[in-house]
PDBML (XML) file of the C-alpha atoms, coordinates in Angstrom:
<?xml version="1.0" encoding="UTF-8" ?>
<PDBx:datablock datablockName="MODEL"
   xmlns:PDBx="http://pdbml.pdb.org/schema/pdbx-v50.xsd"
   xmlns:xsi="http://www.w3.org/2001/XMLSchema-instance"
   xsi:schemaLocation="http://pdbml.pdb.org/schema/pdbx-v50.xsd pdbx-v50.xsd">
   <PDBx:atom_siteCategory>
      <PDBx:atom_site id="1">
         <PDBx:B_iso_or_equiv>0.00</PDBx:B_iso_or_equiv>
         <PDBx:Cartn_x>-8.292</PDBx:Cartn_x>
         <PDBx:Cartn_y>10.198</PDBx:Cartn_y>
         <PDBx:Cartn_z>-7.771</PDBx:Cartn_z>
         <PDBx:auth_asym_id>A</PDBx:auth_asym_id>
         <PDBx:auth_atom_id>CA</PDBx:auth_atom_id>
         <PDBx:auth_comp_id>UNK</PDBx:auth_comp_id>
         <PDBx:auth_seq_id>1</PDBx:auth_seq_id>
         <PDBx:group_PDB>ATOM</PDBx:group_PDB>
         <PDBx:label_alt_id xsi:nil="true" />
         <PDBx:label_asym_id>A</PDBx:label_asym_id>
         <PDBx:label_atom_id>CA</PDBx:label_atom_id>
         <PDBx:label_comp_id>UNK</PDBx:label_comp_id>
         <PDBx:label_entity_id>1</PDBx:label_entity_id>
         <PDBx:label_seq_id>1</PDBx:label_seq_id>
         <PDBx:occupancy>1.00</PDBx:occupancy>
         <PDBx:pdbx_PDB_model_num>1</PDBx:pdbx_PDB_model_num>
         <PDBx:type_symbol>C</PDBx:type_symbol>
      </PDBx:atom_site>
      <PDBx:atom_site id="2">
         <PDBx:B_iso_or_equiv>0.00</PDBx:B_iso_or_equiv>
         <PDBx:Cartn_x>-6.573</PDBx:Cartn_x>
         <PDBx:Cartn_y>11.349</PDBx:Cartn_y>
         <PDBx:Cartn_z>-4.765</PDBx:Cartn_z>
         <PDBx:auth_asym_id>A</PDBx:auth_asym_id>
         <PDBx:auth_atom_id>CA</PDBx:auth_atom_id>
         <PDBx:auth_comp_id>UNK</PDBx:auth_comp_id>
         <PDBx:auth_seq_id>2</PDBx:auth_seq_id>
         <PDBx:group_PDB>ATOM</PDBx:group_PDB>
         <PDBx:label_alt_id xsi:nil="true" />
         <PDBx:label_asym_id>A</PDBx:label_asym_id>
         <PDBx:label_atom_id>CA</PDBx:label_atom_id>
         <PDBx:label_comp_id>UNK</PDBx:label_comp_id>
         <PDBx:label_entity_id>1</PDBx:label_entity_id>
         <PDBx:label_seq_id>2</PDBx:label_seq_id>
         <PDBx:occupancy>1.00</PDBx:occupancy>
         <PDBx:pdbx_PDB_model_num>1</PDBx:pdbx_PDB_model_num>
         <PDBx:type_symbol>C</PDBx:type_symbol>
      </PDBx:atom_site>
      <PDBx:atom_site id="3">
         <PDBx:B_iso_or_equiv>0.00</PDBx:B_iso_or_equiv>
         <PDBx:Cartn_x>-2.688</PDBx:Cartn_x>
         <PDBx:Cartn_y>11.321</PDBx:Cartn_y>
         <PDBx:Cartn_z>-5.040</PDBx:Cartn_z>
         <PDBx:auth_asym_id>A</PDBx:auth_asym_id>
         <PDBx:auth_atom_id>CA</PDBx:auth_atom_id>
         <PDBx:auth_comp_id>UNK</PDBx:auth_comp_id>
         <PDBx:auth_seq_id>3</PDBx:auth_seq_id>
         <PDBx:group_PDB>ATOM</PDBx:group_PDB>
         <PDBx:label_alt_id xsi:nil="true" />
         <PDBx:label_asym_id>A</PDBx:label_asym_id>
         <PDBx:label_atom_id>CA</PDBx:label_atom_id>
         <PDBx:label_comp_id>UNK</PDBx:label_comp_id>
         <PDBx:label_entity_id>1</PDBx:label_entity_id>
         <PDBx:label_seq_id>3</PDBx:label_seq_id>
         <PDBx:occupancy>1.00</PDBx:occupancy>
         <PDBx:pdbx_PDB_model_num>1</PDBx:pdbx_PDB_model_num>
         <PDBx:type_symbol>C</PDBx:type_symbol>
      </PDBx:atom_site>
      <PDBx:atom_site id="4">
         <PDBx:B_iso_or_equiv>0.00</PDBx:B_iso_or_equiv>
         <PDBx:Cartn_x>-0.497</PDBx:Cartn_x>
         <PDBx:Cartn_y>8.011</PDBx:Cartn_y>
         <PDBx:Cartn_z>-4.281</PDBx:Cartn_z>
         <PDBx:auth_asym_id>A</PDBx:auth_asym_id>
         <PDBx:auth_atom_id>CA</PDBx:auth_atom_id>
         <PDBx:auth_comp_id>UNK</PDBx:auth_comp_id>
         <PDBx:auth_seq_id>4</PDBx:auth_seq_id>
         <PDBx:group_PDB>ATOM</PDBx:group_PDB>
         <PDBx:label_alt_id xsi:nil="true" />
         <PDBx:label_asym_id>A</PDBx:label_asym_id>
         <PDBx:label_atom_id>CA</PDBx:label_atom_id>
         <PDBx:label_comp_id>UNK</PDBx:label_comp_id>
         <PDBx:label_entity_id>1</PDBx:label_entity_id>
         <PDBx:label_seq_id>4</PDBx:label_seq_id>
         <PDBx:occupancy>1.00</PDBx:occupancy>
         <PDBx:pdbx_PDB_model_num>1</PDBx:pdbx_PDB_model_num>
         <PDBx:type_symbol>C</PDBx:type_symbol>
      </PDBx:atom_site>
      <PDBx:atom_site id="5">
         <PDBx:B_iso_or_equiv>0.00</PDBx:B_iso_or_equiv>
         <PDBx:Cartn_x>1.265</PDBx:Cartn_x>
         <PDBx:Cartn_y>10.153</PDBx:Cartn_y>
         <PDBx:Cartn_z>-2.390</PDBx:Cartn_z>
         <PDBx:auth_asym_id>A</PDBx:auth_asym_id>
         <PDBx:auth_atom_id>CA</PDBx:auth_atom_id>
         <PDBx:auth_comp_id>UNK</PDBx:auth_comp_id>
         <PDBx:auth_seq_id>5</PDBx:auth_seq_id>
         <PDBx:group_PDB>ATOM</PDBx:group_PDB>
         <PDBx:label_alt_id xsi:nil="true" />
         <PDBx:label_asym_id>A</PDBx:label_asym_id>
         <PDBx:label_atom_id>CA</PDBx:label_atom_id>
         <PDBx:label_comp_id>UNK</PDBx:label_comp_id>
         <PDBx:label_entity_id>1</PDBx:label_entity_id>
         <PDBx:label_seq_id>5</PDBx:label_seq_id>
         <PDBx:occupancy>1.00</PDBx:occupancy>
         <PDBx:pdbx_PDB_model_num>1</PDBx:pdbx_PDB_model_num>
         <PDBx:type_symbol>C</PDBx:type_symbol>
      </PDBx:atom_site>
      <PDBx:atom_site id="6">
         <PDBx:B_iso_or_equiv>0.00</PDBx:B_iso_or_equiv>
         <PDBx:Cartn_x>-0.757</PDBx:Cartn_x>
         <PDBx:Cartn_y>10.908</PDBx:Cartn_y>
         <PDBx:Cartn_z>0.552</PDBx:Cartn_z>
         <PDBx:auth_asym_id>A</PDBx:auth_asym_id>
         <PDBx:auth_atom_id>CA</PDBx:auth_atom_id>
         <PDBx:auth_comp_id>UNK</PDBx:auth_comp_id>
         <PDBx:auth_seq_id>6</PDBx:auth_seq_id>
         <PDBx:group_PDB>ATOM</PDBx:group_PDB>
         <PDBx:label_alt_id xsi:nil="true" />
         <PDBx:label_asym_id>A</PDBx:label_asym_id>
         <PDBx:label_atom_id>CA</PDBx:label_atom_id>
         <PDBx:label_comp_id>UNK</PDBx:label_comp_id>
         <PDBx:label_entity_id>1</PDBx:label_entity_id>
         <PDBx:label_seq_id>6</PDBx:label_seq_id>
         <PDBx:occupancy>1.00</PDBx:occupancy>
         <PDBx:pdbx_PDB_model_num>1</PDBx:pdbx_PDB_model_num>
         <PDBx:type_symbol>C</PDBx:type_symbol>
      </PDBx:atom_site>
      <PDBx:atom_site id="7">
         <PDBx:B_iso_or_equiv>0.00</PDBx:B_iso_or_equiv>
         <PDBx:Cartn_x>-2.115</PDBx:Cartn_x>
         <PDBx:Cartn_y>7.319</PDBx:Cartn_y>
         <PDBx:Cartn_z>1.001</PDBx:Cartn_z>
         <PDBx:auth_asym_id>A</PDBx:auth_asym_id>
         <PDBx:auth_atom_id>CA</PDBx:auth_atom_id>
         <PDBx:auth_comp_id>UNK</PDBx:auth_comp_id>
         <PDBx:auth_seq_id>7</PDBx:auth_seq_id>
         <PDBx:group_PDB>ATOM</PDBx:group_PDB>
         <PDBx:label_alt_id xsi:nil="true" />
         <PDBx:label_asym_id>A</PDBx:label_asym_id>
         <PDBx:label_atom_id>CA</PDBx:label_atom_id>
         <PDBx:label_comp_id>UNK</PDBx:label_comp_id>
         <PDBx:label_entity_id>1</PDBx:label_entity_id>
         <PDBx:label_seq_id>7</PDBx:label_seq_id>
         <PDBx:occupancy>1.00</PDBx:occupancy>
         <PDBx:pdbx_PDB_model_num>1</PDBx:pdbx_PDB_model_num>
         <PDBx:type_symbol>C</PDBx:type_symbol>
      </PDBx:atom_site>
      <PDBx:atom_site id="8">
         <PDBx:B_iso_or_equiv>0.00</PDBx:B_iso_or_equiv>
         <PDBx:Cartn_x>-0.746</PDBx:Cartn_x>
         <PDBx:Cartn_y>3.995</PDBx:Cartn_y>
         <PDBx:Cartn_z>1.710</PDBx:Cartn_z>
         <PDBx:auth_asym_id>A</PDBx:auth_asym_id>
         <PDBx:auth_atom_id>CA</PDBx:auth_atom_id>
         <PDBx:auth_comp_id>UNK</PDBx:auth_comp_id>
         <PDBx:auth_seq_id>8</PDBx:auth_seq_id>
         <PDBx:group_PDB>ATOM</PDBx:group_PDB>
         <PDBx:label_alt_id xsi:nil="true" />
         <PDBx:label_asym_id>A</PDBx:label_asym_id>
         <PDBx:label_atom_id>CA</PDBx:label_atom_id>
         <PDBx:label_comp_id>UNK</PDBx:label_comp_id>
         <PDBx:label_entity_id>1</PDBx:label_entity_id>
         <PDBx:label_seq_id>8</PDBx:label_seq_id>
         <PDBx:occupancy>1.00</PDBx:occupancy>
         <PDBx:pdbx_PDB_model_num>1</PDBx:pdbx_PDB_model_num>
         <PDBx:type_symbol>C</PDBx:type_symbol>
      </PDBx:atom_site>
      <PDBx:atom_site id="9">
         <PDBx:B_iso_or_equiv>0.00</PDBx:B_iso_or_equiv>
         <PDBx:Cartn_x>-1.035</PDBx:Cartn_x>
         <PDBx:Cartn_y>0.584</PDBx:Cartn_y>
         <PDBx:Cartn_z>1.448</PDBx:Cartn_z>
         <PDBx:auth_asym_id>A</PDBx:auth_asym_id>
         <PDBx:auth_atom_id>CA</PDBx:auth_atom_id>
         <PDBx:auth_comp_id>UNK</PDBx:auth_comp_id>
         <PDBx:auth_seq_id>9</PDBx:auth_seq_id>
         <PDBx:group_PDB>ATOM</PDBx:group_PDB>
         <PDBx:label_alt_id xsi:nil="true" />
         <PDBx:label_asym_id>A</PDBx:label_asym_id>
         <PDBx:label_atom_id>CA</PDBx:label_atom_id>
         <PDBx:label_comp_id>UNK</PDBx:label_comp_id>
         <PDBx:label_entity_id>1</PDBx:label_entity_id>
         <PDBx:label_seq_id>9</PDBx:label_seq_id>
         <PDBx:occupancy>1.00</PDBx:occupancy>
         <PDBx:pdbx_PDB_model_num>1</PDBx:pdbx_PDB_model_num>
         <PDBx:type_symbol>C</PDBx:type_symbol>
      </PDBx:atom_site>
      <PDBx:atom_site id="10">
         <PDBx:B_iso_or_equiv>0.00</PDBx:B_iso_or_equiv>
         <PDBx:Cartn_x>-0.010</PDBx:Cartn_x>
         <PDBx:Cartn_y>-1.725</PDBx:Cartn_y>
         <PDBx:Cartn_z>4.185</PDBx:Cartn_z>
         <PDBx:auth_asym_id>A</PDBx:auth_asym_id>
         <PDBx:auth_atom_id>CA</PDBx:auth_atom_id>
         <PDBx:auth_comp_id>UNK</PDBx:auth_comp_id>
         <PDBx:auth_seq_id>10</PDBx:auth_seq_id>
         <PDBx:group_PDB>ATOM</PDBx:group_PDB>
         <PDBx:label_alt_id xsi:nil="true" />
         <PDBx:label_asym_id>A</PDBx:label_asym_id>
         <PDBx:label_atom_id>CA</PDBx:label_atom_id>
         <PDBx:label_comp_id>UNK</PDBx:label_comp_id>
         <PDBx:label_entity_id>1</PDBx:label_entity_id>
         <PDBx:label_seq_id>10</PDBx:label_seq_id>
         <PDBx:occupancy>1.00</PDBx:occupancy>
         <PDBx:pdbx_PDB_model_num>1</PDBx:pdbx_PDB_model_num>
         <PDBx:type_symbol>C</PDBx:type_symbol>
      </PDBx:atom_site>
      <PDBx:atom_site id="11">
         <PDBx:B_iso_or_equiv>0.00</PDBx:B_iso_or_equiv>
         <PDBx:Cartn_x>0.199</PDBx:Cartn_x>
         <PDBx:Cartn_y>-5.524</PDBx:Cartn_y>
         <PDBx:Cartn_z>4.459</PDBx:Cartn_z>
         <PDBx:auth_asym_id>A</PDBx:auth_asym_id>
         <PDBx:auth_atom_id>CA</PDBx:auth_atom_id>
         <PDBx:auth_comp_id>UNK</PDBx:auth_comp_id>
         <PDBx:auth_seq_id>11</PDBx:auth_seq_id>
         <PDBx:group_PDB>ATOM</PDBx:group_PDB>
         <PDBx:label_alt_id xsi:nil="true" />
         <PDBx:label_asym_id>A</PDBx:label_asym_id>
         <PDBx:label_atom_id>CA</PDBx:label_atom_id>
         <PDBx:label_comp_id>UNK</PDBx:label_comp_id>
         <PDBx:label_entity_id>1</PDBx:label_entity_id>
         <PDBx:label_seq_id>11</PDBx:label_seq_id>
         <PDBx:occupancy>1.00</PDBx:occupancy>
         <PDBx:pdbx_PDB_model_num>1</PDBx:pdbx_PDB_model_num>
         <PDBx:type_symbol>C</PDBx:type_symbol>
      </PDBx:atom_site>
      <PDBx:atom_site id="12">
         <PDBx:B_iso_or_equiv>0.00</PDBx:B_iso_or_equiv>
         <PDBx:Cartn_x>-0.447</PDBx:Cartn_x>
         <PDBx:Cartn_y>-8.041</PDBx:Cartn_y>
         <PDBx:Cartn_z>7.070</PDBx:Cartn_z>
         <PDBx:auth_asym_id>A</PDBx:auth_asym_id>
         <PDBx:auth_atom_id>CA</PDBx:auth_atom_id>
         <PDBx:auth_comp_id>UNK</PDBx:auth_comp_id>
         <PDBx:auth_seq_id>12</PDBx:auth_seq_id>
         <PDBx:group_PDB>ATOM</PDBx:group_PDB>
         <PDBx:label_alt_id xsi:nil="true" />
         <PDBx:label_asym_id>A</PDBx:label_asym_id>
         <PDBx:label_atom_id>CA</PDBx:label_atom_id>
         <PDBx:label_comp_id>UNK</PDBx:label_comp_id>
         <PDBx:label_entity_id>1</PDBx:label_entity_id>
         <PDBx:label_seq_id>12</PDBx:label_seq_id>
         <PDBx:occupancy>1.00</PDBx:occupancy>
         <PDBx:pdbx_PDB_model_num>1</PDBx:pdbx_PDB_model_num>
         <PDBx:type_symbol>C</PDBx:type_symbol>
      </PDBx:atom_site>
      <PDBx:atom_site id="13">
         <PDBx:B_iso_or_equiv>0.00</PDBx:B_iso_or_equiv>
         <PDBx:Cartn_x>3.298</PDBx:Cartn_x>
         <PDBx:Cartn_y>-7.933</PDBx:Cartn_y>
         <PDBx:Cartn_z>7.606</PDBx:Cartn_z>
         <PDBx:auth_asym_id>A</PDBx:auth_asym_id>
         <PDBx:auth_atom_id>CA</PDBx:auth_atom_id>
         <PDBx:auth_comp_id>UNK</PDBx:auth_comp_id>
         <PDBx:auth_seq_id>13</PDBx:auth_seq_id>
         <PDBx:group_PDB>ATOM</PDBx:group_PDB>
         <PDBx:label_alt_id xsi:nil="true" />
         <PDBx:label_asym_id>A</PDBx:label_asym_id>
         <PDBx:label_atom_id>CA</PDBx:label_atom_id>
         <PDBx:label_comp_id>UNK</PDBx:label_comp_id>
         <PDBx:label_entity_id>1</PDBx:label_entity_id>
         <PDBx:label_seq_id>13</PDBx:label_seq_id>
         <PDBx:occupancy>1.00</PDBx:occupancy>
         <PDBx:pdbx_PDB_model_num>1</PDBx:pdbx_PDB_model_num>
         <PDBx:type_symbol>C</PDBx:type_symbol>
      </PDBx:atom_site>
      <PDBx:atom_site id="14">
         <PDBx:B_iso_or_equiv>0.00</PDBx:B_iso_or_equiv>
         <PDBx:Cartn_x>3.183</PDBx:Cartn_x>
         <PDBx:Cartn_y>-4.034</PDBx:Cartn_y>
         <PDBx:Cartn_z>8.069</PDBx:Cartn_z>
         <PDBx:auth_asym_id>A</PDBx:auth_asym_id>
         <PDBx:auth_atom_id>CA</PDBx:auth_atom_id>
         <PDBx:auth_comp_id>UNK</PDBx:auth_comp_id>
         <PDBx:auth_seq_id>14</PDBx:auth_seq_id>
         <PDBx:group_PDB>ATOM</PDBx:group_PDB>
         <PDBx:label_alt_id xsi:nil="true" />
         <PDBx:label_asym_id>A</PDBx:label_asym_id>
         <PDBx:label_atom_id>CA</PDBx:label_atom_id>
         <PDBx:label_comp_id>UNK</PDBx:label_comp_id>
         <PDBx:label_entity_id>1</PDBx:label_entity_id>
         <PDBx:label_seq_id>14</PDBx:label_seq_id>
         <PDBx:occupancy>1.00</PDBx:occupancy>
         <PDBx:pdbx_PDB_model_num>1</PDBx:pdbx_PDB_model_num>
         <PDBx:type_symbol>C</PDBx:type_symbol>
      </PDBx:atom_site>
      <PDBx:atom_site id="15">
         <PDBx:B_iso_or_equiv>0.00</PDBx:B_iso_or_equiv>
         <PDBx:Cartn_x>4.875</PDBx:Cartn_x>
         <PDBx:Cartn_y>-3.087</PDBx:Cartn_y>
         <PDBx:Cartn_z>5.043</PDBx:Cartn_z>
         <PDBx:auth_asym_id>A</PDBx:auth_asym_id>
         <PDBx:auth_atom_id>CA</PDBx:auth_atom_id>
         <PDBx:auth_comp_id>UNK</PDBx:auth_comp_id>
         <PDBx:auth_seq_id>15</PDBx:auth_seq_id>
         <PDBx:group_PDB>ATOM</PDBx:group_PDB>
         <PDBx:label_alt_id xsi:nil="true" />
         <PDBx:label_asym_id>A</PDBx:label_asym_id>
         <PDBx:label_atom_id>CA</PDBx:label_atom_id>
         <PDBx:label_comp_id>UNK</PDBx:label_comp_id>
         <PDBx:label_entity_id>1</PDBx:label_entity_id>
         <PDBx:label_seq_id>15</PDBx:label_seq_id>
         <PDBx:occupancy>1.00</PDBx:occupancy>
         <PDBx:pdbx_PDB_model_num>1</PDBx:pdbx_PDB_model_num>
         <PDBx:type_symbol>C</PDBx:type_symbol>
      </PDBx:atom_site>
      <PDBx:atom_site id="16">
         <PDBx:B_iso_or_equiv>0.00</PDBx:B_iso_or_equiv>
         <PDBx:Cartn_x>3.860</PDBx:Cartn_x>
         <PDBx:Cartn_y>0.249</PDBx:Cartn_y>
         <PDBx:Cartn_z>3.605</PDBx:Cartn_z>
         <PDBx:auth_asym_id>A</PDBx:auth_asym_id>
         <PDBx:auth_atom_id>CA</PDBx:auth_atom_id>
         <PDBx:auth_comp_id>UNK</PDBx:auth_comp_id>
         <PDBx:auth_seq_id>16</PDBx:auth_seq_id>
         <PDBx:group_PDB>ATOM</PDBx:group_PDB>
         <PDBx:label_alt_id xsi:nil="true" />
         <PDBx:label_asym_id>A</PDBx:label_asym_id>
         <PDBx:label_atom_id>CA</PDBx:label_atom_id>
         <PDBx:label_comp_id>UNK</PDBx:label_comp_id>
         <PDBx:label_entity_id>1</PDBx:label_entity_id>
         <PDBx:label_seq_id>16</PDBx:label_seq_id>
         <PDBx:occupancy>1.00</PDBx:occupancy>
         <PDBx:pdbx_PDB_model_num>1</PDBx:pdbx_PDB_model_num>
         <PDBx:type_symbol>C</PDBx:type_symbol>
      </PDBx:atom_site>
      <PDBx:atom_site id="17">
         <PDBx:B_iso_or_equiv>0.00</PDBx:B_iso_or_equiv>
         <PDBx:Cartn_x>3.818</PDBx:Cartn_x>
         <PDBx:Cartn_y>0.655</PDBx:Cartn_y>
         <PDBx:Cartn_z>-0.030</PDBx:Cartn_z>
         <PDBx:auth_asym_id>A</PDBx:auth_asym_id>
         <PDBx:auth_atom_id>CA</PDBx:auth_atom_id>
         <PDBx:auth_comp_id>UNK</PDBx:auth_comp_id>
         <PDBx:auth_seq_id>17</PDBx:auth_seq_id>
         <PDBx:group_PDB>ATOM</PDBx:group_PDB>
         <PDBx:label_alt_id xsi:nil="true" />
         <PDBx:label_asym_id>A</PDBx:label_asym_id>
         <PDBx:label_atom_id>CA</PDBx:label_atom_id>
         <PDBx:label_comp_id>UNK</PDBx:label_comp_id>
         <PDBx:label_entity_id>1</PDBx:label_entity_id>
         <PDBx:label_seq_id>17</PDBx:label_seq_id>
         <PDBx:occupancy>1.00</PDBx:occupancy>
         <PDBx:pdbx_PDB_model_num>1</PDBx:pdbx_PDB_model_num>
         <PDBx:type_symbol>C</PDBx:type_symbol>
      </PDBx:atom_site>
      <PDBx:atom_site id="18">
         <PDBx:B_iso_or_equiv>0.00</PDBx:B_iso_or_equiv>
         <PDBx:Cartn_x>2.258</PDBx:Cartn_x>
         <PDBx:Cartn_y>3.340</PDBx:Cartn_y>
         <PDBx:Cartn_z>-2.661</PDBx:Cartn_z>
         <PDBx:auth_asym_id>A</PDBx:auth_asym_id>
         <PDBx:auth_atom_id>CA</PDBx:auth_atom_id>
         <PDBx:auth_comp_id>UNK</PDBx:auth_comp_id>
         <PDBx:auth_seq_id>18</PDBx:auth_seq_id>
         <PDBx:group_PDB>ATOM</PDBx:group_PDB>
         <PDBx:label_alt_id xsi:nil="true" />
         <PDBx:label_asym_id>A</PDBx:label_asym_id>
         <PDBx:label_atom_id>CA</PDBx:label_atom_id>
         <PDBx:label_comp_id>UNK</PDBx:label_comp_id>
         <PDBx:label_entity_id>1</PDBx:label_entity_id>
         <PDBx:label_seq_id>18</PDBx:label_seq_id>
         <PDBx:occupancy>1.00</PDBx:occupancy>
         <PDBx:pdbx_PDB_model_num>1</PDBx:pdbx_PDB_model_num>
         <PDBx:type_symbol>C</PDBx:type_symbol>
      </PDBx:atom_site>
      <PDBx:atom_site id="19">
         <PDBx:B_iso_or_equiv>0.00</PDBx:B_iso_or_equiv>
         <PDBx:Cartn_x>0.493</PDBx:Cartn_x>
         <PDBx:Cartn_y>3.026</PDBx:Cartn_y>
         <PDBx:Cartn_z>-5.306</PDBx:Cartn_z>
         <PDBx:auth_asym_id>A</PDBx:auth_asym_id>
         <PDBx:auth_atom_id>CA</PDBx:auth_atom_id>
         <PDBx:auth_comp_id>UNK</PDBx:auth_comp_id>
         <PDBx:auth_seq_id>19</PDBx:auth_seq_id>
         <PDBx:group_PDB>ATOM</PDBx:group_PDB>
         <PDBx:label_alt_id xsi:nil="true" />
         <PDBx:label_asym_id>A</PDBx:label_asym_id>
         <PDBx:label_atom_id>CA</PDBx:label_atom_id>
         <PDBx:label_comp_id>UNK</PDBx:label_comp_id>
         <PDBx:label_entity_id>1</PDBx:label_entity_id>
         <PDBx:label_seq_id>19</PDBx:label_seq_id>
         <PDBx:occupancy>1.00</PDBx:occupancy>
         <PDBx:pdbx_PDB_model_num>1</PDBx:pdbx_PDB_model_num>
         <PDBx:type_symbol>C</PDBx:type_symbol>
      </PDBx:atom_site>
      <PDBx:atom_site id="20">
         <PDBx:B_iso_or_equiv>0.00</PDBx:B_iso_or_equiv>
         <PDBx:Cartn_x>1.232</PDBx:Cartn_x>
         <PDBx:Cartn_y>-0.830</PDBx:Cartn_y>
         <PDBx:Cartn_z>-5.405</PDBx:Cartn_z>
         <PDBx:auth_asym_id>A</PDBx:auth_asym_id>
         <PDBx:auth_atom_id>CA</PDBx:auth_atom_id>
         <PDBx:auth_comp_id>UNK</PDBx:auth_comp_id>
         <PDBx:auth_seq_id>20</PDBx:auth_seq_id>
         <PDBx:group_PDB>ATOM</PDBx:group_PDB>
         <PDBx:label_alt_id xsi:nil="true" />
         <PDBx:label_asym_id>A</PDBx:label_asym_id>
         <PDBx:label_atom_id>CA</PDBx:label_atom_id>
         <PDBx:label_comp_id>UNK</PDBx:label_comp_id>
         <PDBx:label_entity_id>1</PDBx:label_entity_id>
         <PDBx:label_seq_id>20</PDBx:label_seq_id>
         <PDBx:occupancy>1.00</PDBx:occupancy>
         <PDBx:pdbx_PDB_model_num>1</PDBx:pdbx_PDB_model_num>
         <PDBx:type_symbol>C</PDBx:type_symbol>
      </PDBx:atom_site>
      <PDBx:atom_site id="21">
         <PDBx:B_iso_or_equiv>0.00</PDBx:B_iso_or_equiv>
         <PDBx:Cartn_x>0.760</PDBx:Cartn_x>
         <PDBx:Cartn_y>-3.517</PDBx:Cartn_y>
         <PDBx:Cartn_z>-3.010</PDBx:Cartn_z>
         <PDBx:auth_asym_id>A</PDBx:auth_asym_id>
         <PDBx:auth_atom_id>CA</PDBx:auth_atom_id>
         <PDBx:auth_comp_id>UNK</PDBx:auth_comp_id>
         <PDBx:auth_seq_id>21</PDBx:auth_seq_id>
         <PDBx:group_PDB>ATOM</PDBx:group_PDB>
         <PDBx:label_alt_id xsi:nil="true" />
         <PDBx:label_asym_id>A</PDBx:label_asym_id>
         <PDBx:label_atom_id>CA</PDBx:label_atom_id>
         <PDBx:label_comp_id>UNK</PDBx:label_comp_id>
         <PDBx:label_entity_id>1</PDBx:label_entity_id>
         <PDBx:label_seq_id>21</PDBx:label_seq_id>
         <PDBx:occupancy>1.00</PDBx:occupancy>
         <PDBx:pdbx_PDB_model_num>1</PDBx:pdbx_PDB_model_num>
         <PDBx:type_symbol>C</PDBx:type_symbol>
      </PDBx:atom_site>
      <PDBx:atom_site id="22">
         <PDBx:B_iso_or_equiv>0.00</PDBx:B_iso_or_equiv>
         <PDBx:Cartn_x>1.424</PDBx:Cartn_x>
         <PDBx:Cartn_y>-7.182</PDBx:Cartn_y>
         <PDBx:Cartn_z>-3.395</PDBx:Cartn_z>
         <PDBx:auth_asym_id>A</PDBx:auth_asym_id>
         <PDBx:auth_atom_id>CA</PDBx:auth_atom_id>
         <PDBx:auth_comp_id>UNK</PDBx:auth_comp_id>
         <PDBx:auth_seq_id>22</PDBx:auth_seq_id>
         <PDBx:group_PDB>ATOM</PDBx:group_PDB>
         <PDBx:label_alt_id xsi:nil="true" />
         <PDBx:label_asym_id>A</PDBx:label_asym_id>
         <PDBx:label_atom_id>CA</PDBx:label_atom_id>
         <PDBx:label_comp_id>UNK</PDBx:label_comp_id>
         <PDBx:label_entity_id>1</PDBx:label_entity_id>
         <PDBx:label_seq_id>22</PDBx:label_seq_id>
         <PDBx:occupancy>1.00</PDBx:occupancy>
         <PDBx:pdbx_PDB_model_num>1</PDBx:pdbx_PDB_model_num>
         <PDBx:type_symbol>C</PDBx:type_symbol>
      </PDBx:atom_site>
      <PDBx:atom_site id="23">
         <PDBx:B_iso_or_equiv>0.00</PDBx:B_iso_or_equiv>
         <PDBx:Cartn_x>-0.292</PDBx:Cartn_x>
         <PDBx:Cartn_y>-10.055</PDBx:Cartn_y>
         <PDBx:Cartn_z>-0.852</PDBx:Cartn_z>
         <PDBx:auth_asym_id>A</PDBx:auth_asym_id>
         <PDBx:auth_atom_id>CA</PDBx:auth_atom_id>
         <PDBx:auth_comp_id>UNK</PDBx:auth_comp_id>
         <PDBx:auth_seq_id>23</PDBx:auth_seq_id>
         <PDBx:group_PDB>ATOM</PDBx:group_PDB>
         <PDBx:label_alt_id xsi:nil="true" />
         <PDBx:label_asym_id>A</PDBx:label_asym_id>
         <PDBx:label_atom_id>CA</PDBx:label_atom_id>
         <PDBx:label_comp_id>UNK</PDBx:label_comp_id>
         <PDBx:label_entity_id>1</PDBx:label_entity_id>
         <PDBx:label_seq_id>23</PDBx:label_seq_id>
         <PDBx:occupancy>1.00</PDBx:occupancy>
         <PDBx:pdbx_PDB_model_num>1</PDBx:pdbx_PDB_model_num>
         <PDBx:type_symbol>C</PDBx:type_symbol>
      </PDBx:atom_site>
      <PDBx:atom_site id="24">
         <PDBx:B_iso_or_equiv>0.00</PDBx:B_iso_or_equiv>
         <PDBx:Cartn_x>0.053</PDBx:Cartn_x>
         <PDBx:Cartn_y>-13.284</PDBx:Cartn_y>
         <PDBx:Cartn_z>-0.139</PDBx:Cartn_z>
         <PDBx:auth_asym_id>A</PDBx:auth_asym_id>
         <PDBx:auth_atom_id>CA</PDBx:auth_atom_id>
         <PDBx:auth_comp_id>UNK</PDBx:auth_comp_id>
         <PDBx:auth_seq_id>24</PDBx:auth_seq_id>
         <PDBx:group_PDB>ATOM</PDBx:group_PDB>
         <PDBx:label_alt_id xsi:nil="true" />
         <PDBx:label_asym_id>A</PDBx:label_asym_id>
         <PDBx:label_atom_id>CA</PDBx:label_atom_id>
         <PDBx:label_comp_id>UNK</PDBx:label_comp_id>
         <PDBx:label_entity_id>1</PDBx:label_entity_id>
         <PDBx:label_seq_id>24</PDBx:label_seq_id>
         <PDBx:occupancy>1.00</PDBx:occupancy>
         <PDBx:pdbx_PDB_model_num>1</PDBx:pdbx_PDB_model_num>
         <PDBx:type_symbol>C</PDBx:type_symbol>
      </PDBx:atom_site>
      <PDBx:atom_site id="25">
         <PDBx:B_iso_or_equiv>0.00</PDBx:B_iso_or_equiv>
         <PDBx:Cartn_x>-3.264</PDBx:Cartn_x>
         <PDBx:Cartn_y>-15.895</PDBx:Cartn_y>
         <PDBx:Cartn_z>0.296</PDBx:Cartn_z>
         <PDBx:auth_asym_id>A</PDBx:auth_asym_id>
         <PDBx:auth_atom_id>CA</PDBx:auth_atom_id>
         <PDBx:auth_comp_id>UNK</PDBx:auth_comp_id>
         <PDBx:auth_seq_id>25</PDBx:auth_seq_id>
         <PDBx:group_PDB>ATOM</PDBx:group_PDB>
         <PDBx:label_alt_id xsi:nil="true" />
         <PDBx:label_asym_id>A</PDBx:label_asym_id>
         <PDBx:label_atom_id>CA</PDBx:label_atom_id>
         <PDBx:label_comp_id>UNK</PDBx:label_comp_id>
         <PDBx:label_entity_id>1</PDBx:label_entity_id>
         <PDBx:label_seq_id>25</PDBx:label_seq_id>
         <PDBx:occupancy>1.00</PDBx:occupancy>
         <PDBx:pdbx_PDB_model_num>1</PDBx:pdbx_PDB_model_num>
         <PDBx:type_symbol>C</PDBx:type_symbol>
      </PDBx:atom_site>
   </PDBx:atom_siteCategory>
</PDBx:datablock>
């Protein structure tokens, strides 16, 4: 597994998060 981090998640709204990401359908 690569480290959370050195990656990150990002949302439609451009919110960067790591490790964790929470979205809205």
């Amino acid at each position: 597994p690569m480290a959370i981090e050195d990656f990150v998640f990002i949302t439609k709204d451009k919110k960067e998060t790591h490790g964790k990401a929470v979205v809205t359908i």
